[in-house]
N, C-alpha and C. Protein backbone atom coordinates (compact mmCIF):
# COMPACT_ATOMS: atom_id res chain seq x y z
N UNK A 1 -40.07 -11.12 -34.80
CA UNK A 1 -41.18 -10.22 -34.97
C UNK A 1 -42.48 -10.99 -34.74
N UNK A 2 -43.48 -10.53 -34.16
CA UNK A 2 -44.68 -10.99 -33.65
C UNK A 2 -45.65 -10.78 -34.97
N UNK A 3 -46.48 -11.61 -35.07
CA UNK A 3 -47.70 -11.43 -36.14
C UNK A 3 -48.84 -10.37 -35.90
N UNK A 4 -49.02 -10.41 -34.57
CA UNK A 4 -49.99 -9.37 -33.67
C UNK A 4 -49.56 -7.94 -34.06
N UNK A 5 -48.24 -7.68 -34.39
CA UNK A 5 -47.69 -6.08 -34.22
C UNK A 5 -48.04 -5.91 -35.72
N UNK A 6 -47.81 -6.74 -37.01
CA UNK A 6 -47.93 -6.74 -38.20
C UNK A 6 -49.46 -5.92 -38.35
N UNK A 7 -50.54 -6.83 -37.69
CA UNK A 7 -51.55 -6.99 -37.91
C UNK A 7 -51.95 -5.30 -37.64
N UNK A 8 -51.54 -5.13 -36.09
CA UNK A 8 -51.84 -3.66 -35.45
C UNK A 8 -51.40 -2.75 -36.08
N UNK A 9 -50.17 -3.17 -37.11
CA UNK A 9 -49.98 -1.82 -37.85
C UNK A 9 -50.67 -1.86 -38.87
N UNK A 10 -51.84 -2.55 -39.65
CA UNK A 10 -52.67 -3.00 -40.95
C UNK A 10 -52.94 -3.73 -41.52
N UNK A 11 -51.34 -4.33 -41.17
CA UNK A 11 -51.63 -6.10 -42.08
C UNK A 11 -52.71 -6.88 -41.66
N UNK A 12 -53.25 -7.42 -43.41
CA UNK A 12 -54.16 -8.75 -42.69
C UNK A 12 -53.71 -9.99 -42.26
N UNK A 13 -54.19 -10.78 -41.60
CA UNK A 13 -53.57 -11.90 -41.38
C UNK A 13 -52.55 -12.48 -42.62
N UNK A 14 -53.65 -12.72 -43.72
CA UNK A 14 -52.33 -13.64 -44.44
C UNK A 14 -51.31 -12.21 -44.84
N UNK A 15 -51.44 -11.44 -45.04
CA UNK A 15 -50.32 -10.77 -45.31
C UNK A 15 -49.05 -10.75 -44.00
N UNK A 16 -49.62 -10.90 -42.98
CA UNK A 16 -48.82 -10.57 -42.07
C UNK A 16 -48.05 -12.50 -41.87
N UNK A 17 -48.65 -13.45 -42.25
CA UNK A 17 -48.23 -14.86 -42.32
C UNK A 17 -46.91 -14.97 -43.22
N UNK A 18 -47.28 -14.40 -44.84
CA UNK A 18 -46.72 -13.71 -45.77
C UNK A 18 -45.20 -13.55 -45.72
N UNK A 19 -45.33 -12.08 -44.98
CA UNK A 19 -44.33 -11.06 -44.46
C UNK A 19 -43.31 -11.92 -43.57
N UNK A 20 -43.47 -12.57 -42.52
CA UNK A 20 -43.09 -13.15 -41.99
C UNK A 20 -42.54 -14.57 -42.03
N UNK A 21 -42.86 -15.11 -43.13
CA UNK A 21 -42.17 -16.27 -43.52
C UNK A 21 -41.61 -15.65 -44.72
N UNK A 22 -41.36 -14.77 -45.78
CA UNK A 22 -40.44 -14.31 -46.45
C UNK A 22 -39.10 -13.89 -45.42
N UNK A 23 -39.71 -13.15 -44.68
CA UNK A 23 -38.39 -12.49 -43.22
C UNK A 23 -37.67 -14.02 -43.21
N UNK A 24 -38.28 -15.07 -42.74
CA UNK A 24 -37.24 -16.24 -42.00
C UNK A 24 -36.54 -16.77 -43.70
N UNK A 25 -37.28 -16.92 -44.99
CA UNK A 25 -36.61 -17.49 -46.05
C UNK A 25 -35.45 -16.42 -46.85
N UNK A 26 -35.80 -15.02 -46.76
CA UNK A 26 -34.80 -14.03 -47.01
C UNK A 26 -35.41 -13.95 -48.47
N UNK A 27 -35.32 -14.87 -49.03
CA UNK A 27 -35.82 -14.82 -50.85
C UNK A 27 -35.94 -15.84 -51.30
N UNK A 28 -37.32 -15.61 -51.89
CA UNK A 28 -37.79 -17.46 -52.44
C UNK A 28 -38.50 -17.33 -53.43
N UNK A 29 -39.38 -18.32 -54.07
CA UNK A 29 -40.32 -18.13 -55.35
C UNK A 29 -41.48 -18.69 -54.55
N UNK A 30 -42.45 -18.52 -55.51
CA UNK A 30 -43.81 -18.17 -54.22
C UNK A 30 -44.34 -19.61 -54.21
N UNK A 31 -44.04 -20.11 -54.81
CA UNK A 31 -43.83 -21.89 -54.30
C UNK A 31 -43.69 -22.06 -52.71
N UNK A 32 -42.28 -21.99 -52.59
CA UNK A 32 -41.59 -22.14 -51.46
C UNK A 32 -42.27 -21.18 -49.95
N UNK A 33 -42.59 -20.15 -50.28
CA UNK A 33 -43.77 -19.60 -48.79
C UNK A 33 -44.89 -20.00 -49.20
N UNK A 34 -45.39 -20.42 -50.31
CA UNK A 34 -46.58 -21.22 -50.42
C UNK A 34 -46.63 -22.56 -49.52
N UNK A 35 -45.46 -23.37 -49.46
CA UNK A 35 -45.30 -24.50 -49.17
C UNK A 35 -45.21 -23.77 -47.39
N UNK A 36 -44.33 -22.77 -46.99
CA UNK A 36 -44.38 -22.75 -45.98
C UNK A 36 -45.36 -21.88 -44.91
N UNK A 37 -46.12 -21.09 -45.87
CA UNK A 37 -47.56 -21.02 -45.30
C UNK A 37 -48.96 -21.18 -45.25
N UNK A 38 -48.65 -22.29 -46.43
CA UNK A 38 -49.84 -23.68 -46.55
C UNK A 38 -50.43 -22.72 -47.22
N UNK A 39 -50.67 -21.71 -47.72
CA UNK A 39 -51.37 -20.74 -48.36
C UNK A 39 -51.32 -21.21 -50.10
N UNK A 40 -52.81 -21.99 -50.25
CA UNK A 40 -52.73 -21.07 -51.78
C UNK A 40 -51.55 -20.49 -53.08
N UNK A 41 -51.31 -20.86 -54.00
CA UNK A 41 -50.37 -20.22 -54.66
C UNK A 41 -51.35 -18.86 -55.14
N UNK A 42 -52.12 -19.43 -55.48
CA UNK A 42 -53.24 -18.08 -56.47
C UNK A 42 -53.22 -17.35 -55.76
N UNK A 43 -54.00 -17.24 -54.05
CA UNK A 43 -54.42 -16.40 -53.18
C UNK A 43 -52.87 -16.00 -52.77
N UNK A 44 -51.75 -16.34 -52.77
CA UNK A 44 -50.53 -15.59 -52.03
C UNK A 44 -50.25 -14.71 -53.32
N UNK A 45 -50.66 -14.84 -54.57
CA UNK A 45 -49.90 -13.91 -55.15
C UNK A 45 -50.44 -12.33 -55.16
N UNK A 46 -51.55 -12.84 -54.77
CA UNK A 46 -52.68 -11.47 -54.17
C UNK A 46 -52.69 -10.75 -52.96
N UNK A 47 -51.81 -11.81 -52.39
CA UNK A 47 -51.22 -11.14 -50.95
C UNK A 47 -49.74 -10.46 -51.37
N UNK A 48 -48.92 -10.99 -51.98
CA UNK A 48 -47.75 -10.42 -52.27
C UNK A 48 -47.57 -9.65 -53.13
N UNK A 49 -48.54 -9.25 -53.66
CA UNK A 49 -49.08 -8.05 -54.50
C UNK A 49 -49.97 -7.10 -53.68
N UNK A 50 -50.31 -7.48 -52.61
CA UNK A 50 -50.45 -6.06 -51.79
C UNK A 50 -49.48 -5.63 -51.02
N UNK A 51 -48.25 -6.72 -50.70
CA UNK A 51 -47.60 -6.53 -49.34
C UNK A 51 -46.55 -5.57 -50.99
N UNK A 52 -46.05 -5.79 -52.24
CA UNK A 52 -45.77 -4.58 -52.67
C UNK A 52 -46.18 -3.36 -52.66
N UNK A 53 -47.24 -3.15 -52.76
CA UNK A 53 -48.05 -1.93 -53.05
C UNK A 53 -47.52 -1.28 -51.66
N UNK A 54 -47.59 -2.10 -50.64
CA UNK A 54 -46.77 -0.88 -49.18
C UNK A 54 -45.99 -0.92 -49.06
N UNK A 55 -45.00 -1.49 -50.05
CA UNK A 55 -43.62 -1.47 -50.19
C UNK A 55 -43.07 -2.64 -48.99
N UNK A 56 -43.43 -3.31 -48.59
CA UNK A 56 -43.18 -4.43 -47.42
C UNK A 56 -42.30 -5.47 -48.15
N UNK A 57 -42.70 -6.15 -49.58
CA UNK A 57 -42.10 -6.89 -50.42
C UNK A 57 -41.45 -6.07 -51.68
N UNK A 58 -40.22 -7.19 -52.18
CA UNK A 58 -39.88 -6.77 -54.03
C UNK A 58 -39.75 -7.76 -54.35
N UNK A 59 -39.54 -8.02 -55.59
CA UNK A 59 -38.98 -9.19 -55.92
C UNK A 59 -38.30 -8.91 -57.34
N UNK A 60 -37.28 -9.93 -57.47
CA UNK A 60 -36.25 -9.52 -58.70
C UNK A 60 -36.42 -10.82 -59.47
N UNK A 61 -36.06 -10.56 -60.70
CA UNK A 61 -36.31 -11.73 -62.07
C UNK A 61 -34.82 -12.67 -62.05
N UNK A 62 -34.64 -13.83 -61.59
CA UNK A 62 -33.43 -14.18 -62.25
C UNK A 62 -34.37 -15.78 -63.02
N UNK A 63 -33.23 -15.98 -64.34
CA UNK A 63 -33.12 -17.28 -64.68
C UNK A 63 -35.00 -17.27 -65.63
N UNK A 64 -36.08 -16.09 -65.50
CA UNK A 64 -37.38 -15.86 -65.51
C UNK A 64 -38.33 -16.61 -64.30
N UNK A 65 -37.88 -16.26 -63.54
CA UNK A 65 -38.34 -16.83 -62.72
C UNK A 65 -38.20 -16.03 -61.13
N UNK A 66 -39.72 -15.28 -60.79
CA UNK A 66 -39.79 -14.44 -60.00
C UNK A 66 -39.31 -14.58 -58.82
N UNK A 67 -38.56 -14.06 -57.40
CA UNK A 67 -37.95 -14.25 -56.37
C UNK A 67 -38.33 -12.96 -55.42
N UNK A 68 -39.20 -13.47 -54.41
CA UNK A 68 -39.63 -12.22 -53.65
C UNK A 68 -38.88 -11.98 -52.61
N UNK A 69 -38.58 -10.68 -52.13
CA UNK A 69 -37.48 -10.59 -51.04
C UNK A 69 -38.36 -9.50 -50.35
N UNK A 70 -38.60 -10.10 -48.75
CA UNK A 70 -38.96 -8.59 -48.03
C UNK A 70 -38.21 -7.58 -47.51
N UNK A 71 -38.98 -5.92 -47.28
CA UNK A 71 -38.48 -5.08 -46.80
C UNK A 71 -37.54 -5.39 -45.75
N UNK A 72 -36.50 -4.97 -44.92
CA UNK A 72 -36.14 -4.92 -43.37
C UNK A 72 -37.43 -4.53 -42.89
N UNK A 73 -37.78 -5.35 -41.53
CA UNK A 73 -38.69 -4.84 -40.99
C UNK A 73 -38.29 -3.05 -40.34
N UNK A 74 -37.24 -3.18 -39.58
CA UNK A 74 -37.21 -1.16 -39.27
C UNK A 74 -37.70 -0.43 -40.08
């Protein structure tokens, strides 16, 4: 998936950075796409709290310890 098509459908950049490195990790803690999109922990959780709100991300509790998983892109 291209970042450009993300963007054209609304996403902002980091959301669409976001979205797309959750897609390649499948499910991680926001450490780990922190680490892999050099992004901020503070500022990604503000991104992955919007990319919920359009339903793009979820994330489930194991062990207390949050794990975000994105939508299928289709």
């Amino acid at each position: 998936m291209n970042k450009d098509v993300l963007v054209d459908a609304g996403l902002t950049n980091r959301e669409a950075e976001a979205y797309l490195s959750l897609l390649q990790l499948e499910e991680a803690l926001v450490s780990e796409i922190s680490k892999k999109t050099r992004e901020n922990r503070t500022h990604l959780y503000d991104t992955l709290n919007s990319l919920i709100k359009k339903g793009l991300v979820s994330y489930v509790i194991k062990n207390g310890k949050k794990y975000f998983r994105p939508a299928p892109p289709e």
